[in-house]
C-alpha atoms as a PDB file:
ATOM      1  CA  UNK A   1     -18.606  -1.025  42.584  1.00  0.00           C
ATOM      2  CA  UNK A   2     -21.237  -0.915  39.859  1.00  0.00           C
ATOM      3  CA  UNK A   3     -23.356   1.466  41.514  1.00  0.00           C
ATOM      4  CA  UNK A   4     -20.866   3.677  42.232  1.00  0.00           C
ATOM      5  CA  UNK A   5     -21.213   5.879  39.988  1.00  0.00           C
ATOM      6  CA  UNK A   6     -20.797  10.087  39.472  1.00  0.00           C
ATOM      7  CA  UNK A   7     -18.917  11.586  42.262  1.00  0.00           C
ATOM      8  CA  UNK A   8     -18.681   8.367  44.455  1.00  0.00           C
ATOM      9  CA  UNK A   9     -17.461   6.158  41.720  1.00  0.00           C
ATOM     10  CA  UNK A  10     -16.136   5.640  37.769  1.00  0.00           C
ATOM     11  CA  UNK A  11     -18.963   5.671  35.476  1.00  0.00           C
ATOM     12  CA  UNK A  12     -19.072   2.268  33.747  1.00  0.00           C
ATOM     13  CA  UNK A  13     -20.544   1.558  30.351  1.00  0.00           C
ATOM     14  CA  UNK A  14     -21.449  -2.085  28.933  1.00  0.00           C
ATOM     15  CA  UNK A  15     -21.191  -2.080  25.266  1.00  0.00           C
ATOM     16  CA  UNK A  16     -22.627  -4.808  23.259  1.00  0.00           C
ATOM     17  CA  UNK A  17     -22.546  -5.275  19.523  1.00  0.00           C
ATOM     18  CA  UNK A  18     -25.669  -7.353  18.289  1.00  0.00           C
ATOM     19  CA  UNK A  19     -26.489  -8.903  15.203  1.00  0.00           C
ATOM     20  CA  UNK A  20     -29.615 -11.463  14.903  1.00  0.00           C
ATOM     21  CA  UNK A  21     -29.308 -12.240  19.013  1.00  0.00           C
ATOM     22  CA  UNK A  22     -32.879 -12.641  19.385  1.00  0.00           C
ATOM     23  CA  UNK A  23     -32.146 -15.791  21.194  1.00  0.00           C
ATOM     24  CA  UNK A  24     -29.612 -14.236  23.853  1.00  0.00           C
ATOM     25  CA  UNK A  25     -30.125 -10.435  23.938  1.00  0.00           C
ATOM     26  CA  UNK A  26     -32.465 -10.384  26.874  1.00  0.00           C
ATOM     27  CA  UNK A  27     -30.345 -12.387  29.245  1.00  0.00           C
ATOM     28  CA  UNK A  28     -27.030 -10.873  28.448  1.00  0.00           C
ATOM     29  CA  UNK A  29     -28.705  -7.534  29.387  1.00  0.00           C
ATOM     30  CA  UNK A  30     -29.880  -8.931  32.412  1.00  0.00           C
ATOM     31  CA  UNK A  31     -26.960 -10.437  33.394  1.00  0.00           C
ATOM     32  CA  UNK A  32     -24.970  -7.369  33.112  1.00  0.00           C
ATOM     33  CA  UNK A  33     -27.524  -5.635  35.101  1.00  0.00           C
ATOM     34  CA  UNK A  34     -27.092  -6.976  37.604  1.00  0.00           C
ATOM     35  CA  UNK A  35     -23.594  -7.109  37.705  1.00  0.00           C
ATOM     36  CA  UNK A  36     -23.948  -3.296  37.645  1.00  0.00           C
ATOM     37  CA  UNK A  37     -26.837  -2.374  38.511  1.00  0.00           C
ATOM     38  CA  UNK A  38     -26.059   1.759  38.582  1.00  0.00           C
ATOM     39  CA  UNK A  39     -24.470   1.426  34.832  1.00  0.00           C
ATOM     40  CA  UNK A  40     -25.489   2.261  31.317  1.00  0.00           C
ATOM     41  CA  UNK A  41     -26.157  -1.196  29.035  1.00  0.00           C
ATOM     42  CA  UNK A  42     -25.862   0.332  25.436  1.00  0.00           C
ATOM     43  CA  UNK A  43     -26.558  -2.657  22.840  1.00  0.00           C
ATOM     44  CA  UNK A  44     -25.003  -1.201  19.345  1.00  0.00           C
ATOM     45  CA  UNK A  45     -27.506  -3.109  17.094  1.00  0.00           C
ATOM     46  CA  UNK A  46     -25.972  -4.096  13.258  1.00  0.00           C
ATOM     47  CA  UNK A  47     -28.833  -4.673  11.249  1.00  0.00           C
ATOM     48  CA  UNK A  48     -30.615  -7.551  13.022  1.00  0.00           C
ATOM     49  CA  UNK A  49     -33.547  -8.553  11.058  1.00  0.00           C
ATOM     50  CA  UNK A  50     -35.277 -11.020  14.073  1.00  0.00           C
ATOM     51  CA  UNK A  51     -36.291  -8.137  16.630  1.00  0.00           C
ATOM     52  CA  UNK A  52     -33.043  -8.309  18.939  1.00  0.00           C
ATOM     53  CA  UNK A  53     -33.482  -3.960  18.840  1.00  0.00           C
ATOM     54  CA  UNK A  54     -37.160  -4.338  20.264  1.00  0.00           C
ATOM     55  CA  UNK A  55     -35.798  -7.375  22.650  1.00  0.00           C
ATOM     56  CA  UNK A  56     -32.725  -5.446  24.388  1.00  0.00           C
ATOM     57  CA  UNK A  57     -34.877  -2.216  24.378  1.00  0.00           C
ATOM     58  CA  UNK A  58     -37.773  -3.917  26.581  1.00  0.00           C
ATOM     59  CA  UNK A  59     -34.968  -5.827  28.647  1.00  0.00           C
ATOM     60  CA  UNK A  60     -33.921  -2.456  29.747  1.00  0.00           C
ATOM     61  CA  UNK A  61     -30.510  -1.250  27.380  1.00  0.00           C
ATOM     62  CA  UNK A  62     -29.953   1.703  25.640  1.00  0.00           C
ATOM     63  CA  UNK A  63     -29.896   0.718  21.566  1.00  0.00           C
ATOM     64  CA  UNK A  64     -28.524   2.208  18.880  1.00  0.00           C
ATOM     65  CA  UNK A  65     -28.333   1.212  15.159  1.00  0.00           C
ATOM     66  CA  UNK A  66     -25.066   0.428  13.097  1.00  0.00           C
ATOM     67  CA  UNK A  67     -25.918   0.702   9.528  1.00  0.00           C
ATOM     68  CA  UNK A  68     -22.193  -0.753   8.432  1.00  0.00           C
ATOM     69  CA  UNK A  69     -22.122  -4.531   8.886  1.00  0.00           C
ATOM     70  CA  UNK A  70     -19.048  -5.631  10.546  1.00  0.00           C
ATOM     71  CA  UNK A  71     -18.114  -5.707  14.355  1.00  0.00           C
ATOM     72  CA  UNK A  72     -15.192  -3.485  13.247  1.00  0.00           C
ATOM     73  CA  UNK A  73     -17.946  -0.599  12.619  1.00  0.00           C
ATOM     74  CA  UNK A  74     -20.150  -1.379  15.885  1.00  0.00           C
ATOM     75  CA  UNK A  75     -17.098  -1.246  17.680  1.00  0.00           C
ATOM     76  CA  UNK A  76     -15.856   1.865  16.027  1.00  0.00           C
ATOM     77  CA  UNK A  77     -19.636   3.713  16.650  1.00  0.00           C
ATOM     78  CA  UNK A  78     -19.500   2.276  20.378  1.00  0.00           C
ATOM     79  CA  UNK A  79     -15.817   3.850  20.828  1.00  0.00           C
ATOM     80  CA  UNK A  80     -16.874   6.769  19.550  1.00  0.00           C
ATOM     81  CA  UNK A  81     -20.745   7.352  21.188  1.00  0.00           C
ATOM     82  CA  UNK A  82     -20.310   6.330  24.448  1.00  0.00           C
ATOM     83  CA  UNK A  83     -19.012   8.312  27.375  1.00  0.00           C
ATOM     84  CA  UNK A  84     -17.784   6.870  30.436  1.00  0.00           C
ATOM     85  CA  UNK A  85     -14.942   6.053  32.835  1.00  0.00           C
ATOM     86  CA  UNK A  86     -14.526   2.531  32.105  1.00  0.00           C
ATOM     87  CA  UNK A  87     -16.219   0.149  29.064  1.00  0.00           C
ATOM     88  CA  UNK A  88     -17.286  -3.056  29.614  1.00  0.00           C
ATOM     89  CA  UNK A  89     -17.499  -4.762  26.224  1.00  0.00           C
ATOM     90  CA  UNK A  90     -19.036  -8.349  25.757  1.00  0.00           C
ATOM     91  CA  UNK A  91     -20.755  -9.655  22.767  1.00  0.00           C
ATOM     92  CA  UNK A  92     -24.756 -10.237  23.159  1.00  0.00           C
ATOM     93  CA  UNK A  93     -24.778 -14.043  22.712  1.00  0.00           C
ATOM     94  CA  UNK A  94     -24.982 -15.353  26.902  1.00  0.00           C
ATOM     95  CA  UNK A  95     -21.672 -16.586  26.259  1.00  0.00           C
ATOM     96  CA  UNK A  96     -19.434 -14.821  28.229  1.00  0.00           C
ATOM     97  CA  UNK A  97     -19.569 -14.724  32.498  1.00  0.00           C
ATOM     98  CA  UNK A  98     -20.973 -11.080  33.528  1.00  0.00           C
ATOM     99  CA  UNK A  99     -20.581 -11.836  37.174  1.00  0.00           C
ATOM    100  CA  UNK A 100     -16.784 -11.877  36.320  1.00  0.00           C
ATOM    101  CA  UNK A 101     -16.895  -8.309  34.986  1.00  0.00           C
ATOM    102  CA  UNK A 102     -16.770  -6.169  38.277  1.00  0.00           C
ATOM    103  CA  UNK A 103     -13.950  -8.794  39.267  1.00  0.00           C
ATOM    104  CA  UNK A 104     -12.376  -6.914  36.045  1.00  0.00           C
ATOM    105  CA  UNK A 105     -12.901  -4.140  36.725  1.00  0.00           C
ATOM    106  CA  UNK A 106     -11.486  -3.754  40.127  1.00  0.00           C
ATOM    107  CA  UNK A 107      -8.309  -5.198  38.525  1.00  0.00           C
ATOM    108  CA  UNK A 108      -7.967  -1.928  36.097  1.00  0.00           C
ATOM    109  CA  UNK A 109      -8.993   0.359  38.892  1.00  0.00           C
ATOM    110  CA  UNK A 110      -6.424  -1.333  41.477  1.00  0.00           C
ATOM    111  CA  UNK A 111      -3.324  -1.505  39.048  1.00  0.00           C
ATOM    112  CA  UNK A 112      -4.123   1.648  36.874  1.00  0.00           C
ATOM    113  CA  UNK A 113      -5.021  -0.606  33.450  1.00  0.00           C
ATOM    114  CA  UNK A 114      -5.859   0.250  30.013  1.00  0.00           C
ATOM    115  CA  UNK A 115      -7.263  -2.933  29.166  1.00  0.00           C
ATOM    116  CA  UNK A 116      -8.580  -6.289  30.964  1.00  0.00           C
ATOM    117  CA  UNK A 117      -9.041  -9.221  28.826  1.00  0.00           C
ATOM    118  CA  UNK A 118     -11.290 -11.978  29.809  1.00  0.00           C
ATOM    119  CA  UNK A 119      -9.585 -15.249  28.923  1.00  0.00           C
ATOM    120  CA  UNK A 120     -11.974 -17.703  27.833  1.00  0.00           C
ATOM    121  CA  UNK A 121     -12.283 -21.271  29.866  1.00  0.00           C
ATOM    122  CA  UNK A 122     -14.469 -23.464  28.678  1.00  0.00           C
ATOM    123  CA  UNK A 123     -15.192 -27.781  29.400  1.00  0.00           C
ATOM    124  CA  UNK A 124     -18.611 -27.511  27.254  1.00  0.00           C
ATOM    125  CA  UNK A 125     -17.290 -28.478  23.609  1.00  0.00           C
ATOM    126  CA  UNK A 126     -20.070 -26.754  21.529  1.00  0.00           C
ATOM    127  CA  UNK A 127     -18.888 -23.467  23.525  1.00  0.00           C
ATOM    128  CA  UNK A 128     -15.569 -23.235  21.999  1.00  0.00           C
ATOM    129  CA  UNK A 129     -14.778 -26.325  19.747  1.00  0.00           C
ATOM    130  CA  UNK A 130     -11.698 -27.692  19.007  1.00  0.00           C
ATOM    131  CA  UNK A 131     -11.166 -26.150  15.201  1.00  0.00           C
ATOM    132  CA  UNK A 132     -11.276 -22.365  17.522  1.00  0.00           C
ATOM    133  CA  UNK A 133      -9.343 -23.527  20.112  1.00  0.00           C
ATOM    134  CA  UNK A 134      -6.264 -24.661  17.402  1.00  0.00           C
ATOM    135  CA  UNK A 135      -7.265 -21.731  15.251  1.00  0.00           C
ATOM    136  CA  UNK A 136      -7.026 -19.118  18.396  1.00  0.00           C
ATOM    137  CA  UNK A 137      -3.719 -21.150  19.706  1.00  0.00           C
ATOM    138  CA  UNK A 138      -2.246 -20.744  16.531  1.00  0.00           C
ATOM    139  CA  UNK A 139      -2.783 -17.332  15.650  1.00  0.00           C
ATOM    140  CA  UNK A 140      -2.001 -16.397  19.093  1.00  0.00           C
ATOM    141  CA  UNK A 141       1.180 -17.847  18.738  1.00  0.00           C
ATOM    142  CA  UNK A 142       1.879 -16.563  15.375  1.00  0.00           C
ATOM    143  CA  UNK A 143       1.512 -13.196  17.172  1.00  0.00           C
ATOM    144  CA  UNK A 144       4.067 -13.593  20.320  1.00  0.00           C
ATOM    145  CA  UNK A 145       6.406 -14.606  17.988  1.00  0.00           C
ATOM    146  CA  UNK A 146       6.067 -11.533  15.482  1.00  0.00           C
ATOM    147  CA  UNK A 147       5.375  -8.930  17.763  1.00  0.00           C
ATOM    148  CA  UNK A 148       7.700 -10.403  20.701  1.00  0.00           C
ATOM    149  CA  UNK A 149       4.668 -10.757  23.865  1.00  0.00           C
ATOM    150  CA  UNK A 150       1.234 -11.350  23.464  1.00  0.00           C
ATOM    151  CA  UNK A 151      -1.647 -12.317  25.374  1.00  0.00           C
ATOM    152  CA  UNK A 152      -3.536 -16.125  25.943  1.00  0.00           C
ATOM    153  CA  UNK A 153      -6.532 -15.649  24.630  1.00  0.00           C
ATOM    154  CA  UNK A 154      -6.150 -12.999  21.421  1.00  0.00           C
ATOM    155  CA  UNK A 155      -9.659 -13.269  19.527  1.00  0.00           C
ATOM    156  CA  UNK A 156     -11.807 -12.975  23.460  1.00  0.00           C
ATOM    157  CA  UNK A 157     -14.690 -10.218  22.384  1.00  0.00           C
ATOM    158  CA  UNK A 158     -15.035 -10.262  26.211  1.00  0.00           C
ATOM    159  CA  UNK A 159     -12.438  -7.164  27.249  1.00  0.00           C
ATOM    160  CA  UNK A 160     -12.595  -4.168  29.842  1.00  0.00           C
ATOM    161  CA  UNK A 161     -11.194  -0.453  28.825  1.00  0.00           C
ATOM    162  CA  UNK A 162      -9.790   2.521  30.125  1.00  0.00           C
ATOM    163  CA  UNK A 163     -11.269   5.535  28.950  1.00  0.00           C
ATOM    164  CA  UNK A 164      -7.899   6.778  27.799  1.00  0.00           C
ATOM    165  CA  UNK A 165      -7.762   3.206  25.737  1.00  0.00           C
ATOM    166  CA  UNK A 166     -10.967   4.453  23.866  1.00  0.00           C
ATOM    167  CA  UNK A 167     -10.749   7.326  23.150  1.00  0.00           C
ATOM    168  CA  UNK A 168      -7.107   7.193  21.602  1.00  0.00           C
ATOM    169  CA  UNK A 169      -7.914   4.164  19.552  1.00  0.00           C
ATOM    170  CA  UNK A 170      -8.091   4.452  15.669  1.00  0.00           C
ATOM    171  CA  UNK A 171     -10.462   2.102  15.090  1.00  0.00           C
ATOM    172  CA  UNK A 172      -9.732   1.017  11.497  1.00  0.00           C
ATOM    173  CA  UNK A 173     -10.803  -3.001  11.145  1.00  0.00           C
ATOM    174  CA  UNK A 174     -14.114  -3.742   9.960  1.00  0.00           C
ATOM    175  CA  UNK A 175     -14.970  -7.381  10.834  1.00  0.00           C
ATOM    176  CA  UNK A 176     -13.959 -10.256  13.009  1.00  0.00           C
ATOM    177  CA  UNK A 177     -10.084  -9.230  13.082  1.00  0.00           C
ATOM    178  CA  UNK A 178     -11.027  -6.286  15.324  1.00  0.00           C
ATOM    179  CA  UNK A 179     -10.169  -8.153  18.480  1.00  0.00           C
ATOM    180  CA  UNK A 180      -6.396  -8.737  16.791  1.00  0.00           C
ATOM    181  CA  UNK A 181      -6.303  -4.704  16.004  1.00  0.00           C
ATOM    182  CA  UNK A 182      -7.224  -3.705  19.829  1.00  0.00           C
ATOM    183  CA  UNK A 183      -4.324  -6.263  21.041  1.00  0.00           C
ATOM    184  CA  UNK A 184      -1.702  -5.552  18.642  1.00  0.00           C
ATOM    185  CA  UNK A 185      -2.450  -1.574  19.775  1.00  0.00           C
ATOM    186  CA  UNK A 186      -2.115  -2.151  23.329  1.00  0.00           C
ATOM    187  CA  UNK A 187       1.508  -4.047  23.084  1.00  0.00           C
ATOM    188  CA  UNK A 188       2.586  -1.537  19.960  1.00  0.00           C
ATOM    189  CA  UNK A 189       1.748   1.304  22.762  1.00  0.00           C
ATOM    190  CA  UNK A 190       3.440  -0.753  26.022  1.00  0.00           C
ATOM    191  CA  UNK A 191       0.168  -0.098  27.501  1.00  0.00           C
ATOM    192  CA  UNK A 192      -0.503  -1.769  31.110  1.00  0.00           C
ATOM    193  CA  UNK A 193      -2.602  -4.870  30.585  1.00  0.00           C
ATOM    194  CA  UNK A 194      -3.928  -7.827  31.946  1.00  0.00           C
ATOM    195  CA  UNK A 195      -5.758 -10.567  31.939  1.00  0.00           C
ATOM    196  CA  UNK A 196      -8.468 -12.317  33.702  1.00  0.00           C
ATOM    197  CA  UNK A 197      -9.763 -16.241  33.328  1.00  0.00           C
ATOM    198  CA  UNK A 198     -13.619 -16.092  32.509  1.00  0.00           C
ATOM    199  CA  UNK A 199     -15.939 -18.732  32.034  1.00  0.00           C
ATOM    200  CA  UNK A 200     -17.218 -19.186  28.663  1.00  0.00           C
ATOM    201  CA  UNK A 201     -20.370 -20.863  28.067  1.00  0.00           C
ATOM    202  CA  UNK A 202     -22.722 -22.044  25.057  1.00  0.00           C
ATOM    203  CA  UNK A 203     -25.292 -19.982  23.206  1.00  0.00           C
ATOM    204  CA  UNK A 204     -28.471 -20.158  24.266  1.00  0.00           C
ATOM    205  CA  UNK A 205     -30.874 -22.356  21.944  1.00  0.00           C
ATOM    206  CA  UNK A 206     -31.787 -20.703  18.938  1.00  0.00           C
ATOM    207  CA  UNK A 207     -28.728 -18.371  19.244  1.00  0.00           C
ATOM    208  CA  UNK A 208     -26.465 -19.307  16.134  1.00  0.00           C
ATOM    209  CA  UNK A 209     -22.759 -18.169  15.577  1.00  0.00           C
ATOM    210  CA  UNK A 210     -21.782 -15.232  12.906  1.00  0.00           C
ATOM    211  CA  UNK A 211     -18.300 -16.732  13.119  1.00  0.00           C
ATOM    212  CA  UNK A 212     -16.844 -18.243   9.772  1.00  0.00           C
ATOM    213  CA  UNK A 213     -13.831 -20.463  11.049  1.00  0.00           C
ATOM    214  CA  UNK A 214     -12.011 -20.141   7.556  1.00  0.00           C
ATOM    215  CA  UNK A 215     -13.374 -17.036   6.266  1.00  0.00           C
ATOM    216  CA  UNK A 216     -12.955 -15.040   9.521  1.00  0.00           C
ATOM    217  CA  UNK A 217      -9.436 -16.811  10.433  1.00  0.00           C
ATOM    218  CA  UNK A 218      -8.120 -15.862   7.056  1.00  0.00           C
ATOM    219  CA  UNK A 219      -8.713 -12.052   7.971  1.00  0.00           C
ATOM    220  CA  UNK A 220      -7.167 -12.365  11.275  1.00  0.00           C
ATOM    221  CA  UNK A 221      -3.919 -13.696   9.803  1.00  0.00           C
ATOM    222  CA  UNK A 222      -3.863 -11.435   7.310  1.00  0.00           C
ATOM    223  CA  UNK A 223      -4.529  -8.513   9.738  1.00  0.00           C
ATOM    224  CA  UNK A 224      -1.559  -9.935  11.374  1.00  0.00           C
ATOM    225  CA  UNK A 225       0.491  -9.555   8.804  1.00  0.00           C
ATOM    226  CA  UNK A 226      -0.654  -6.335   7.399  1.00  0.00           C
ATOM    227  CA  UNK A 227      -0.019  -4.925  11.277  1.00  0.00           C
ATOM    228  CA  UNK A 228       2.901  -6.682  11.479  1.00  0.00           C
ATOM    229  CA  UNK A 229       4.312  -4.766   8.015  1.00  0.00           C
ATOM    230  CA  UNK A 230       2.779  -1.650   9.822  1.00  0.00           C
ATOM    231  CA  UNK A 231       4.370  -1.550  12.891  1.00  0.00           C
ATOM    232  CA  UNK A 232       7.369  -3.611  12.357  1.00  0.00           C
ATOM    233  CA  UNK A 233       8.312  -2.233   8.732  1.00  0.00           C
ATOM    234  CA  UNK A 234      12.529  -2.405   8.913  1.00  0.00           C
ATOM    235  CA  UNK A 235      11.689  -6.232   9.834  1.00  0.00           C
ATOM    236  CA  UNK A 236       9.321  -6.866   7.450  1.00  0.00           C
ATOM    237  CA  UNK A 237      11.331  -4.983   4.716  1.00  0.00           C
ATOM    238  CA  UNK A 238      14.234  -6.377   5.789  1.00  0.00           C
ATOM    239  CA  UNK A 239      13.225  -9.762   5.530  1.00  0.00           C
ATOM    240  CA  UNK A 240      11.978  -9.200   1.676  1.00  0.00           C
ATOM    241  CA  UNK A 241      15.578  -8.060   1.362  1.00  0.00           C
ATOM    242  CA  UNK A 242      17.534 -10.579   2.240  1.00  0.00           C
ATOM    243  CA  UNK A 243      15.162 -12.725   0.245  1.00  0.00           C
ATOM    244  CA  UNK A 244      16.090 -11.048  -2.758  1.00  0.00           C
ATOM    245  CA  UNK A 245      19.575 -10.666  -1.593  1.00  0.00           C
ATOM    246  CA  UNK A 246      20.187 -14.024  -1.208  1.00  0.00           C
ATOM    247  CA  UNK A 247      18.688 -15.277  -4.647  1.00  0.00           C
ATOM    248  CA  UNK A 248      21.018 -12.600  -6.170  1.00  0.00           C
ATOM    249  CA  UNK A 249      24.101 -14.058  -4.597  1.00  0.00           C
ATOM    250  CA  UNK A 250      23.028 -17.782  -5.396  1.00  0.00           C
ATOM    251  CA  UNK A 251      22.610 -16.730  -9.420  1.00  0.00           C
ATOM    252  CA  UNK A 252      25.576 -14.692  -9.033  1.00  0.00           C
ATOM    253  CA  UNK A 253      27.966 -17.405  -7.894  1.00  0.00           C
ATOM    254  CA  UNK A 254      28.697 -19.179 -11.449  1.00  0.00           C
ATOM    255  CA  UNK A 255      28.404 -15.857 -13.357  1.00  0.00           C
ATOM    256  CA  UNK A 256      31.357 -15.146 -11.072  1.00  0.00           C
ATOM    257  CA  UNK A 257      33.344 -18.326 -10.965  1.00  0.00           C
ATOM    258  CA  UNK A 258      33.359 -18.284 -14.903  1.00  0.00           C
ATOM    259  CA  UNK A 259      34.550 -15.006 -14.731  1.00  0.00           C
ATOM    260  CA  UNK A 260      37.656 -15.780 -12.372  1.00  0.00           C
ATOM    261  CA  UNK A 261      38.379 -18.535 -14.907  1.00  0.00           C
ATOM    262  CA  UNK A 262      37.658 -17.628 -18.458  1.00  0.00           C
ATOM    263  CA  UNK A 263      37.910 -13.693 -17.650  1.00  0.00           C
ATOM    264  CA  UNK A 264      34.356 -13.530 -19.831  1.00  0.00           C
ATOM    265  CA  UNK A 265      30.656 -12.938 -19.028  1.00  0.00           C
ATOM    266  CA  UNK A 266      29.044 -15.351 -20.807  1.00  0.00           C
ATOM    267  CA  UNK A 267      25.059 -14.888 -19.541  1.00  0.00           C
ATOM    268  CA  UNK A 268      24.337 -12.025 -19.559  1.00  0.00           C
ATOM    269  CA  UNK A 269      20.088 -12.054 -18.779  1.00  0.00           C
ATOM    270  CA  UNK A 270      21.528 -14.188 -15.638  1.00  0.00           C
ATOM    271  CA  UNK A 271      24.048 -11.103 -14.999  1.00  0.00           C
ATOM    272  CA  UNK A 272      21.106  -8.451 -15.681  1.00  0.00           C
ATOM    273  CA  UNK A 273      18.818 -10.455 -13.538  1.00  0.00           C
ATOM    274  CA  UNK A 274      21.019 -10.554 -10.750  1.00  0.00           C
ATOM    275  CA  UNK A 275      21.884  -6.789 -10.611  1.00  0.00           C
ATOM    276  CA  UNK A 276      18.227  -6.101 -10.690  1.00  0.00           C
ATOM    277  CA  UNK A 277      17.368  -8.366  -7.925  1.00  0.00           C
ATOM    278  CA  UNK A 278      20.242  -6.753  -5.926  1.00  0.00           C
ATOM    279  CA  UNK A 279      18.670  -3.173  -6.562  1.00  0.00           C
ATOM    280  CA  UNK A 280      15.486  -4.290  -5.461  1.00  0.00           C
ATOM    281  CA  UNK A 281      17.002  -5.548  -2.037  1.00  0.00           C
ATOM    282  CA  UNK A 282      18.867  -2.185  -1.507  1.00  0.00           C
ATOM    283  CA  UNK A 283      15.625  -0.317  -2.249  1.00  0.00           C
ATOM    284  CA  UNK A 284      13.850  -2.721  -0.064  1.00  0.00           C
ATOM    285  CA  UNK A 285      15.985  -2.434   2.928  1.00  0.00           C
ATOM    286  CA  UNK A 286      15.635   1.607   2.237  1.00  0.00           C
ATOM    287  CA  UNK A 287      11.977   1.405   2.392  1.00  0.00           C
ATOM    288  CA  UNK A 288      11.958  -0.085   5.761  1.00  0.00           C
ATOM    289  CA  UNK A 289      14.686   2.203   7.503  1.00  0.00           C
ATOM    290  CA  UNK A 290      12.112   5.219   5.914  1.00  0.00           C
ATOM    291  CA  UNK A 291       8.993   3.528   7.002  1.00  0.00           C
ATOM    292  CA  UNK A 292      10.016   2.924  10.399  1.00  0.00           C
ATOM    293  CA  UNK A 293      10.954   7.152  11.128  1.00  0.00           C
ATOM    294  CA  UNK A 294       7.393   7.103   9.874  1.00  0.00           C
ATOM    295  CA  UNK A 295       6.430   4.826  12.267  1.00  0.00           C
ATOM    296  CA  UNK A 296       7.968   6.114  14.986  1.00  0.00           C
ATOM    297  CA  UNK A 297       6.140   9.561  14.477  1.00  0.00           C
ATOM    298  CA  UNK A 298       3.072   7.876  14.276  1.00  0.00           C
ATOM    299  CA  UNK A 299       3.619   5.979  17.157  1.00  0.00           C
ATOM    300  CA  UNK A 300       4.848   9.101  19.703  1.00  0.00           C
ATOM    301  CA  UNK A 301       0.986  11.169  18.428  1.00  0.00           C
ATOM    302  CA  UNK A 302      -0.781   8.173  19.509  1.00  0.00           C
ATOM    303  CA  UNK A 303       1.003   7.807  22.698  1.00  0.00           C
ATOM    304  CA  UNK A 304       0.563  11.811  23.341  1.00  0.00           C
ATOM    305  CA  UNK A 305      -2.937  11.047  22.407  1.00  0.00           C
ATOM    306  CA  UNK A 306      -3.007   8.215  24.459  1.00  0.00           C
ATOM    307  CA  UNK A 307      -1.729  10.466  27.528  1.00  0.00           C
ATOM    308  CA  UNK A 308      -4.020  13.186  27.162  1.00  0.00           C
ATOM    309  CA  UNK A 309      -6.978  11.191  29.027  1.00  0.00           C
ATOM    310  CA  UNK A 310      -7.051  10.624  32.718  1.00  0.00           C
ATOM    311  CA  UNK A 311      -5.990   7.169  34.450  1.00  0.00           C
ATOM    312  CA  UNK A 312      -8.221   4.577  35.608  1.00  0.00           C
ATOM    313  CA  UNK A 313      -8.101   4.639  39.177  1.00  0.00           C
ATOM    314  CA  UNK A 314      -8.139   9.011  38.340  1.00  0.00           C
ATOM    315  CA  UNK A 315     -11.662   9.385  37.255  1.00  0.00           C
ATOM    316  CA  UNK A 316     -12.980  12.172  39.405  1.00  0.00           C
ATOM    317  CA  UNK A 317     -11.495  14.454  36.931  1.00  0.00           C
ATOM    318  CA  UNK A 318     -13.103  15.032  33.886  1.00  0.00           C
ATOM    319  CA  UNK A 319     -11.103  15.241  30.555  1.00  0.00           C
END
């Protein structure tokens, strides 16, 4: 499948953001290599200062140079430099499976996909240790529940695209939480996704992780949210309003029992506070009903953006 490429075959691109992979670089080139032999390796470099540029260049990849640290930017210069049928992205530590990429691929191309994720698997505890395993659980769940479905494995760098998936995708993170952005836009859009378990090994020696378990998991919950008051804005709104709402009506409740027996209004801050936290909930509740006509608008242009790229399985044509 790899080398068929051109006229006999989609054109597959393997992107690879790199920063300080000195270590790694040269085998997770060669490994996708040979997975597909006939495709273009681009390695998006981000400012490595230990010769990983020089490295993937002599192991055979196309580089470029990201100037803007953050995988959010390397991802946004890959999405928008690269042209192909289907993208292959993987980060350039070794630590995800190339062989299972074509295996990936022929999963989009069979059931017309716009994204494959590679699930990660792991039994080697310096791979993926236990604080990421909770920390991907939990904000994994925190998603389903928010956003209704979600996938297993939410923070996997290791994913396969659709052209039509690139192209139409606003990159707009600039760190870590990408991975949380590209998921929360393919289940915002309905798009058809899937799945697929990968092995996920350790870094090589003297590969070191970029990964900042608090730092970086901080982010991702608060990219969460901030999609989550995005996308889901009468909910979010909503939720601030009954809030408000319902402190209102518990200060209200002897303001108005005093009243029924004494016929006075005896504190009146309590009274003034109460109207104004009932104003706030009304305005509130307005704000998301307005916010989500906006969202809906936003969300049909993507979607007709979305459609105006080819399928998969469709990529004789050429947009």
């Amino acid at each position: 499948m790899a080398g068929a490429q051109g006229t006999e075959g989609p054109r597959i691109a393997v992107i690879l953001p790199c920063y300080n992979e000195a270590g790694a670089i040269v085998r997770t080139v060669e490994d996708f290599r040979r997975a597909f032999p006939a495709a273009d390796v681009y390695v998006f470099d981000n400012n490595s200062s230990d010769g990983s540029r020089e490295l993937a260049a002599g192991a055979g990849a196309i580089v470029r140079r990201v100037s803007q640290q953050g995988k959010g930017h390397v991802v946004r210069r890959m999405f928008a430099d690269v042209d192909a049928d289907i993208y292959v992205m993987a980060d350039g530590d070794a630590t995800y499976e190339a062989a299972a990429a074509p295996r990936m691929v022929a999963a989009m191309l069979e059931d017309n996909l716009d994204m494959v994720v590679g699930a990660r698997k792991s039994e080697v505890e310096e791979a993926y240790r236990r604080g990421h395993r909770f920390g991907n659980w939990a904000l994994t769940s925190l998603l389903k529940q928010l956003f209704g479905r979600s996938f297993t494995d939410i923070l996997s760098g290791y994913r396969v695209f659709s052209r039509r998936f690139v192209k139409s995708f606003p990159v707009l993170s600039a760190g870590f939480e990408i991975e949380t952005e590209i998921s929360v836009h393919a289940l915002e859009l309905s798009m058809p996704v899937a799945e697929v378990m990968t092995v996920y090994g350790a870094r090589p020696e003297g590969s070191v992780s970029k990964l900042s378990t608090y730092r970086d998991g901080w982010r991702i919950l608060r990219t969460i949210i901030t999609l989550y008051r995005i996308e889901r804005p009468v909910l979010f709104f909503g939720i601030i309003a009954a809030l408000l709402a319902a402190m209102s009506l518990a200060l209200a409740a002897p303001l108005i029992l005093t009243y029924m027996e004494t016929g006075l209004v005896p504190r009146f801050p309590t009274a003034i506070l109460v109207t104004g936290l009932m104003i706030l909930a009304t305005l509130s509740a307005m704000c998301g009903l307005i916010l989500d006509t906006v969202v809906r608008g936003r969300r049909e242009v993507r979607r007709l953006a979305y459609l105006g790229f080819r399928a998969p399985s469709d990529f004789a044509r050429r947009d």
